[in-house]
Protein backbone atom coordinates (compact mmCIF):
# COMPACT_ATOMS: atom_id res chain seq x y z
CA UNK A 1 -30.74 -16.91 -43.74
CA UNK A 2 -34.68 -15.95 -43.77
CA UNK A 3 -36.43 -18.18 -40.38
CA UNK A 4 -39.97 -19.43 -41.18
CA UNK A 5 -42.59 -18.36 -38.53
CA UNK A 6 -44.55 -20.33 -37.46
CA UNK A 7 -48.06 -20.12 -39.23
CA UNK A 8 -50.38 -19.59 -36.10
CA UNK A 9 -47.85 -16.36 -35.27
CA UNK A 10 -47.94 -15.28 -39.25
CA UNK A 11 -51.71 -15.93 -39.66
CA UNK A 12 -52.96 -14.46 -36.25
CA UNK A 13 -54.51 -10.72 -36.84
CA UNK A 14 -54.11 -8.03 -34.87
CA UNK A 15 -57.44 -5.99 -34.06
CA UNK A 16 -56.06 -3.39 -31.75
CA UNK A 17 -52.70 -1.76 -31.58
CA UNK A 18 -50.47 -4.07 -29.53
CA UNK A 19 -49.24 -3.38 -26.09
CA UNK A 20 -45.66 -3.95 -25.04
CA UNK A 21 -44.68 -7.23 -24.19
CA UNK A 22 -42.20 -7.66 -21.53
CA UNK A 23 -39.55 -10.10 -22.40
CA UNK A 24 -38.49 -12.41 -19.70
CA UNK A 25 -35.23 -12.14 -18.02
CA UNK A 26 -33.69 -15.86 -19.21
CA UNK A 27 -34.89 -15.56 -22.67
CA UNK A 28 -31.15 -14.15 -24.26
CA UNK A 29 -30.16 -14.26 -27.59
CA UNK A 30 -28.57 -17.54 -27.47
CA UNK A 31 -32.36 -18.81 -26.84
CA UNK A 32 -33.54 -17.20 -29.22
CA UNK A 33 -31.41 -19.20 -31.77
CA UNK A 34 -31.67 -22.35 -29.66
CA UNK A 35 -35.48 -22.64 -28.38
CA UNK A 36 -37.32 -22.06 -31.88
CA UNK A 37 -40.36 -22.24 -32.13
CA UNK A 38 -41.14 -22.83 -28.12
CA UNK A 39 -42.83 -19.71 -26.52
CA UNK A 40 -39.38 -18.26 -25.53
CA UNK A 41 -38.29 -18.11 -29.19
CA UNK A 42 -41.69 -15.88 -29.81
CA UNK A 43 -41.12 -13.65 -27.11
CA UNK A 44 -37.48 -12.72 -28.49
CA UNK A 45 -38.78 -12.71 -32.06
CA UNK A 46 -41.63 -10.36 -30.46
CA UNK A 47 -38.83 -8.05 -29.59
CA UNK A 48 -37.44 -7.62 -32.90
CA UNK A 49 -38.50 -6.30 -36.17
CA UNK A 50 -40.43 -4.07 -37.74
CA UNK A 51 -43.43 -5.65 -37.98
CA UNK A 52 -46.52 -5.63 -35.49
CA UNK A 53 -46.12 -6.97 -32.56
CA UNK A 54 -47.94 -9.66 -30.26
CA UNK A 55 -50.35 -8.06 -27.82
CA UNK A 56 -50.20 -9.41 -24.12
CA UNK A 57 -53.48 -11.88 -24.19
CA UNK A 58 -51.95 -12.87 -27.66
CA UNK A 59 -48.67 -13.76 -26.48
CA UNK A 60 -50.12 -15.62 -23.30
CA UNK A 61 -52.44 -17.92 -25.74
CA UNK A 62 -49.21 -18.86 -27.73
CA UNK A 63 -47.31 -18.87 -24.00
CA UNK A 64 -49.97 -22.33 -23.12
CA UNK A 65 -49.65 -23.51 -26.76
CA UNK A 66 -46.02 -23.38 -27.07
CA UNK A 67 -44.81 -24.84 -24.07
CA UNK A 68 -40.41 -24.78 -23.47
CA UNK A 69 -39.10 -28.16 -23.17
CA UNK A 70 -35.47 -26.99 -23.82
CA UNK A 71 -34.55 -27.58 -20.35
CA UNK A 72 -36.12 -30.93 -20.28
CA UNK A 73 -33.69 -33.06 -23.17
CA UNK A 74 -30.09 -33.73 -22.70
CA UNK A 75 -27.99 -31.62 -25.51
CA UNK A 76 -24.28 -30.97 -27.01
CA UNK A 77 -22.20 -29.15 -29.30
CA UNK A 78 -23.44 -29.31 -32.93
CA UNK A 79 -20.43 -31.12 -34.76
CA UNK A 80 -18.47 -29.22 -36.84
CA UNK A 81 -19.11 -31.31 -39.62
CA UNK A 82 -20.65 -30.07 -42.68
CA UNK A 83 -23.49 -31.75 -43.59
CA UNK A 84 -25.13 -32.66 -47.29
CA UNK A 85 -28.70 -31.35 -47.53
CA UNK A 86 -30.65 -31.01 -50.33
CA UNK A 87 -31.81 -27.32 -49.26
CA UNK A 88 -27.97 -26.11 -49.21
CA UNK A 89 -26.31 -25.01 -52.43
CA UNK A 90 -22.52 -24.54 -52.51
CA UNK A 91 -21.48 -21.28 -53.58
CA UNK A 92 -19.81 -23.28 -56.86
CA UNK A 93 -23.22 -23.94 -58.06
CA UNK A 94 -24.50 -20.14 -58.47
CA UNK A 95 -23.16 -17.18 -60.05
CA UNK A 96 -19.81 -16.49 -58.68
CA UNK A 97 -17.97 -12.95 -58.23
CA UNK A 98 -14.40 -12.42 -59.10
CA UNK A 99 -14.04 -12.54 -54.61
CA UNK A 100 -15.47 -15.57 -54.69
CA UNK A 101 -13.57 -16.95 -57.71
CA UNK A 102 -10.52 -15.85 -56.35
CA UNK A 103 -10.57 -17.67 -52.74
CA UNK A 104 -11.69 -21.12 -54.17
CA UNK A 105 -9.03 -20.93 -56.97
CA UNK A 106 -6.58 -20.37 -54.14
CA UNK A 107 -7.79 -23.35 -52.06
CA UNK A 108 -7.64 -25.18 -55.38
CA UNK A 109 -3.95 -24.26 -55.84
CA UNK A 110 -2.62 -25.30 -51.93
CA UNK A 111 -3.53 -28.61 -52.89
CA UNK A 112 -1.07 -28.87 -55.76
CA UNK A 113 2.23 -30.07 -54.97
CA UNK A 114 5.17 -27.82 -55.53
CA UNK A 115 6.26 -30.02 -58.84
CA UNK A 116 2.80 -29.05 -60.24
CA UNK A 117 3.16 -25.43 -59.26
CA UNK A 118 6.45 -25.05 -60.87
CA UNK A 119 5.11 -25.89 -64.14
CA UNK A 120 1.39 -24.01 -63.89
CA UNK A 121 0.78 -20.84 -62.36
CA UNK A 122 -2.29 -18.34 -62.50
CA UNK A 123 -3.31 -14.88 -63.56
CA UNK A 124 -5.67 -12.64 -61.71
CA UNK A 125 -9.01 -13.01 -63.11
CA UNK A 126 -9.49 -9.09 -63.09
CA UNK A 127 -6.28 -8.25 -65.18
CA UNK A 128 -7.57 -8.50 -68.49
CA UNK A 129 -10.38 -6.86 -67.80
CA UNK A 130 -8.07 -3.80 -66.09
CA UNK A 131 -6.14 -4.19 -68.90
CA UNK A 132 -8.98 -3.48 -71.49
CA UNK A 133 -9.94 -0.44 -69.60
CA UNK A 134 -6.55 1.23 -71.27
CA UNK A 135 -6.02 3.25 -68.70
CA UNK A 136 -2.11 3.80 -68.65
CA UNK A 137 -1.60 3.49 -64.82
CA UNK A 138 -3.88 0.66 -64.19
CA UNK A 139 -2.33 -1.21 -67.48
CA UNK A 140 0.94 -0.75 -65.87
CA UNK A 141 0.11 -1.58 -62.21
CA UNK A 142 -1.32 -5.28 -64.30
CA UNK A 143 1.95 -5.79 -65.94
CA UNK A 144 4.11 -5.39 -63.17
CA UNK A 145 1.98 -7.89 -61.69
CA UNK A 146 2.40 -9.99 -64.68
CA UNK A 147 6.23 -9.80 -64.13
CA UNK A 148 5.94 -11.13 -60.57
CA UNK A 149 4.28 -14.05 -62.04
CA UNK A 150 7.57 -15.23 -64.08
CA UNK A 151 4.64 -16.48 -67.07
CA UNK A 152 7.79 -17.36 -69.04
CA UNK A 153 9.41 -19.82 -67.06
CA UNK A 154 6.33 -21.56 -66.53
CA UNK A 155 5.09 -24.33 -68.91
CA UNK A 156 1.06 -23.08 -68.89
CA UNK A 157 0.13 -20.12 -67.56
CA UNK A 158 -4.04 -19.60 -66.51
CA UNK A 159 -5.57 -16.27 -67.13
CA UNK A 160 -10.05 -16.72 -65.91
CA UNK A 161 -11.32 -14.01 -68.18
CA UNK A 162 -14.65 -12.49 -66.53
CA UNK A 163 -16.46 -10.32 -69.17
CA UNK A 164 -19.69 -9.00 -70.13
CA UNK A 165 -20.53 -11.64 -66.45
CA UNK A 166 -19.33 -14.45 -68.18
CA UNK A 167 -16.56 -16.73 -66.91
CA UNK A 168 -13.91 -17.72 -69.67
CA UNK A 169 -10.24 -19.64 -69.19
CA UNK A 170 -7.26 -18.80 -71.57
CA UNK A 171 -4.37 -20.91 -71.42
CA UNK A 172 -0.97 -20.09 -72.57
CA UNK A 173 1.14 -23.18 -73.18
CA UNK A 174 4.89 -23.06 -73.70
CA UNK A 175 5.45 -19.36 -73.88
CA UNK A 176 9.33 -19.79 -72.76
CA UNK A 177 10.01 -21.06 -76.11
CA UNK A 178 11.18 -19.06 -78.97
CA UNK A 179 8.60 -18.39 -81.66
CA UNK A 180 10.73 -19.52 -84.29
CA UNK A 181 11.92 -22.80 -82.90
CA UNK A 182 11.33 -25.34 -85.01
CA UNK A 183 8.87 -26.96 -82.37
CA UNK A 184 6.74 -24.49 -83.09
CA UNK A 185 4.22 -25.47 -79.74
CA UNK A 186 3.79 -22.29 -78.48
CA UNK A 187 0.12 -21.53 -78.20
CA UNK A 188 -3.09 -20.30 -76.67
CA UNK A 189 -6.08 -22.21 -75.44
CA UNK A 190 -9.47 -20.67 -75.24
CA UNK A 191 -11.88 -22.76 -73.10
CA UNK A 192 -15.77 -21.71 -72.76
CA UNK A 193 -18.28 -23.49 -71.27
CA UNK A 194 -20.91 -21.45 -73.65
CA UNK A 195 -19.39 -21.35 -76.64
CA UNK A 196 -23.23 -19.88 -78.21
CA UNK A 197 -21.93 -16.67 -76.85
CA UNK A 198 -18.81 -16.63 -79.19
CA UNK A 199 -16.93 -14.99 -76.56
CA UNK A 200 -13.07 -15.87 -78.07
CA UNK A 201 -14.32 -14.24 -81.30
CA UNK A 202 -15.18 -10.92 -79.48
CA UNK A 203 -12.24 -11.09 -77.50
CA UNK A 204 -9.33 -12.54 -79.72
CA UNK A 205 -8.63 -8.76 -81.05
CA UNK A 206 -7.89 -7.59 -77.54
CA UNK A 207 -6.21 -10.94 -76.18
CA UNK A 208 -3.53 -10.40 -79.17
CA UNK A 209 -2.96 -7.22 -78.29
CA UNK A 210 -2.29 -7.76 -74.37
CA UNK A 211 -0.19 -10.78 -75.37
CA UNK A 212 1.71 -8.60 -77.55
CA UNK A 213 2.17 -6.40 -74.63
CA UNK A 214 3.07 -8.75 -72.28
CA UNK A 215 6.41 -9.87 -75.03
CA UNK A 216 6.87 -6.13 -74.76
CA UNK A 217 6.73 -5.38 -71.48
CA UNK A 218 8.74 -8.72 -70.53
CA UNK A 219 11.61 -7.30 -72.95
CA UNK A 220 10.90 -10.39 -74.93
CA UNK A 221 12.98 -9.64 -78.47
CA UNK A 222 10.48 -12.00 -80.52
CA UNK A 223 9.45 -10.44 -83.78
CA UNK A 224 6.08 -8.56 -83.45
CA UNK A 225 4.70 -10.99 -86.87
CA UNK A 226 5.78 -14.11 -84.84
CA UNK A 227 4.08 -13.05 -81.59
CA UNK A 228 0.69 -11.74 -84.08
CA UNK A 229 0.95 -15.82 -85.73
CA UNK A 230 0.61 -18.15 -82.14
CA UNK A 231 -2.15 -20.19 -82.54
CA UNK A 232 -5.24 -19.80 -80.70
CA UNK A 233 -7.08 -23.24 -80.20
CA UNK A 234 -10.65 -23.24 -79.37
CA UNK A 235 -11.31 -26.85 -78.17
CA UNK A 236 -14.68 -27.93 -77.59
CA UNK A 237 -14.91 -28.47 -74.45
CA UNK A 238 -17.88 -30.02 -71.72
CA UNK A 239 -20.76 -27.20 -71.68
CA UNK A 240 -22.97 -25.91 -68.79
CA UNK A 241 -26.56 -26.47 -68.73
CA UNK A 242 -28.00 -23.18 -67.13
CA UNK A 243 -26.80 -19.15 -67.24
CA UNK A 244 -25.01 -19.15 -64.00
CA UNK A 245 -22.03 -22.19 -63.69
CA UNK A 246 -19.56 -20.23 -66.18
CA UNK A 247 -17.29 -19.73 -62.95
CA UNK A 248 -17.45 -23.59 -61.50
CA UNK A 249 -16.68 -24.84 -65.24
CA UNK A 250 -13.49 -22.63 -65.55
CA UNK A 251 -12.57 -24.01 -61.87
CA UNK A 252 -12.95 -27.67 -62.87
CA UNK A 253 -10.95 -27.14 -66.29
CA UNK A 254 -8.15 -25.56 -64.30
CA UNK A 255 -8.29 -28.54 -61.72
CA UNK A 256 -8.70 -30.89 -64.87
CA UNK A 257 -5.93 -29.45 -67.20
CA UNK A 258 -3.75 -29.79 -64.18
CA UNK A 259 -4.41 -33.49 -63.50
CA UNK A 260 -4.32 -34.24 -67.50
CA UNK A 261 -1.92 -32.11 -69.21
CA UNK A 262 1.38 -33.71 -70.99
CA UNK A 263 4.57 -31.86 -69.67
CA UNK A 264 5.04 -30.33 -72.52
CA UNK A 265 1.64 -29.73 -74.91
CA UNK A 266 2.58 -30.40 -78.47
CA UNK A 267 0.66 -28.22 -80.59
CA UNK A 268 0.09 -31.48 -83.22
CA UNK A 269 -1.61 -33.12 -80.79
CA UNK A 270 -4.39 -30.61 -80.61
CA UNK A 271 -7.28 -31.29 -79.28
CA UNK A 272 -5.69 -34.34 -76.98
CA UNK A 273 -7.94 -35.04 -74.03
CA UNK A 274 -9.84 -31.62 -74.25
CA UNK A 275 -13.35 -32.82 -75.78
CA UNK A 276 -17.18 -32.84 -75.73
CA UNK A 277 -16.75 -35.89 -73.01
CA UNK A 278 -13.69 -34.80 -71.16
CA UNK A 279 -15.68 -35.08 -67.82
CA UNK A 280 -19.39 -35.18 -66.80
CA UNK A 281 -21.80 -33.40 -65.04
CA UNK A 282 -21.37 -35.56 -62.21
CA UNK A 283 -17.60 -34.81 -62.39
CA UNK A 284 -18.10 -31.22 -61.93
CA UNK A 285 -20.68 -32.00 -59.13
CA UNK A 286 -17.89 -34.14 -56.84
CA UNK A 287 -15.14 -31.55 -57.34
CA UNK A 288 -17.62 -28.58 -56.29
CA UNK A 289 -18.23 -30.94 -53.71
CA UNK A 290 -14.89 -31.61 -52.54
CA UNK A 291 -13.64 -27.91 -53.15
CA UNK A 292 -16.50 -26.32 -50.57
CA UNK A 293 -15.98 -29.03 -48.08
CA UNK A 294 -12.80 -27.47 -47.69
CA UNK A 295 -15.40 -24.72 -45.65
CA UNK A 296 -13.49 -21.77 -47.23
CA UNK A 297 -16.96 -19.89 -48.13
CA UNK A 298 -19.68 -21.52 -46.27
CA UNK A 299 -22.99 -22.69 -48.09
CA UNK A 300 -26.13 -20.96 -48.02
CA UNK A 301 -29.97 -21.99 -48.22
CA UNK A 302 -31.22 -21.53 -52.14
């Protein structure tokens, strides 16, 4: 995090080349962060850096004008707690990587309770696009990850899908079932949160052919037609407002598909609760909210 100077120190101009200034012996590190913008907090800031340097009459005019009164106030600890501040922007709220994506998903999954978990579990958002690379050793390293996951036995299964640096969720719901069960609610959900960027019709080609590989690879015995025929729903869904919350949208529908989904998702019911107004923008703000308070990836200044 950048530290403003203070303007008589950035707007002071040096005529002559500056001569060393000693630094006093009580004037350690942890006073530099402490003191500021006293005297003491120049001096250490005078020892840093690239830039020119205070000469000795300079520094002794700032020395009467800055005077220390850290010494002079009773202090303590600063609390632990994390404070709201309009200058402070939760990592949720700007452009995430897959690192980052990956540790809030997991602090959004230790809060489900093991009933939950037993009927949703996720993908690694980098596997489909390790998959697409069709490289034969990296495919297979991704399904025999796949296989730990035991997508099967699991009513919905999330794969995140980050391409071309845009977030995406794909849902597959009731993939245990047999294709030609009469139920017939075996499906795929594609949720963007920019649907301008037709992203599900660019990708559909290669998400039939990985789910194709997956039956394979499982040693699934459901006809290759059958498998070619589930039904990929594109709901429309609530949609961001800038270029850069892709990744915080594809958290909250998780979180939200979670808390509304049926135990079973009947394909006849299609769209159910997954609409235009499924949640707000303030929605999305209190679960970022919530999720970083958890102080997994601390905030920085915007």
């Amino acid at each position: 995090m950048s530290r403003r100077r203070s303007n008589r120190v950035r707007n002071s101009k040096v005529l002559t080349a500056p001569a060393p200034v000693t630094i006093i012996d009580d004037c350690e590190e942890d006073e530099f962060l402490n003191h500021r913008t006293c005297w003491k907090h120049i001096a250490a800031l005078n020892a840093r850096g690239s830039e020119p340097k205070l000469t000795e009459e300079e520094f002794e005019i700032y020395k009467s004008t800055a005077p220390c009164f850290y010494e002079d106030f009773e202090r303590r600890e600063r609390s632990s707690r994390r404070i709201k501040c309009k200058y402070l922007v939760s990592k949720l709220r700007k452009k995430l990587n897959s690192n980052t994506f990956i540790v809030y998903l997991e602090d959004l999954w230790r809060g489900l309770s093991d009933e939950k978990k037993n009927s949703f579990v996720y993908l690694d958002c980098l596997w489909f696009s390790m998959y697409k690379s069709e490289n034969p050793r990296i495919r297979s390293s991704v399904f025999e990850s796949i296989k730990k996951k035991q997508m099967f036995s699991k009513k919905y299964v999330f794969l995140p899908i980050v391409y071309w640096s845009h977030w995406t969720l794909l849902i597959f719901c009731n993939f245990g079932e047999k294709l030609d069960s009469e139920s017939g609610n075996t499906c795929m959900l594609f949720l963007d949160s920019l649907k301008t960027t037709n992203s599900w019709q660019l990708l559909e080609p290669d998400i039939r052919k990985f789910v194709l590989d997956v039956y394979r690879v499982e040693g699934r015995t459901e006809d290759k037609r059958l498998v070619d025929e589930i039904e990929l729903f594109v709901p429309k869904v609530p949609q961001q407002t800038n270029d850069v919350e892709c990744g915080s949208f594809v958290l909250y529908y998780i979180q939200r598909f979670i808390e509304d989904a049926p135990e079973s998702f009947i394909a006849d019911d299609y769209p159910s609760f997954m609409k235009e107004d499924w949640f707000s923008h303030e929605d999305l703000d209190e679960f970022c909210n919530k999720l970083d308070s958890l102080g997994t990836i601390r905030c920085s200044k915007s």
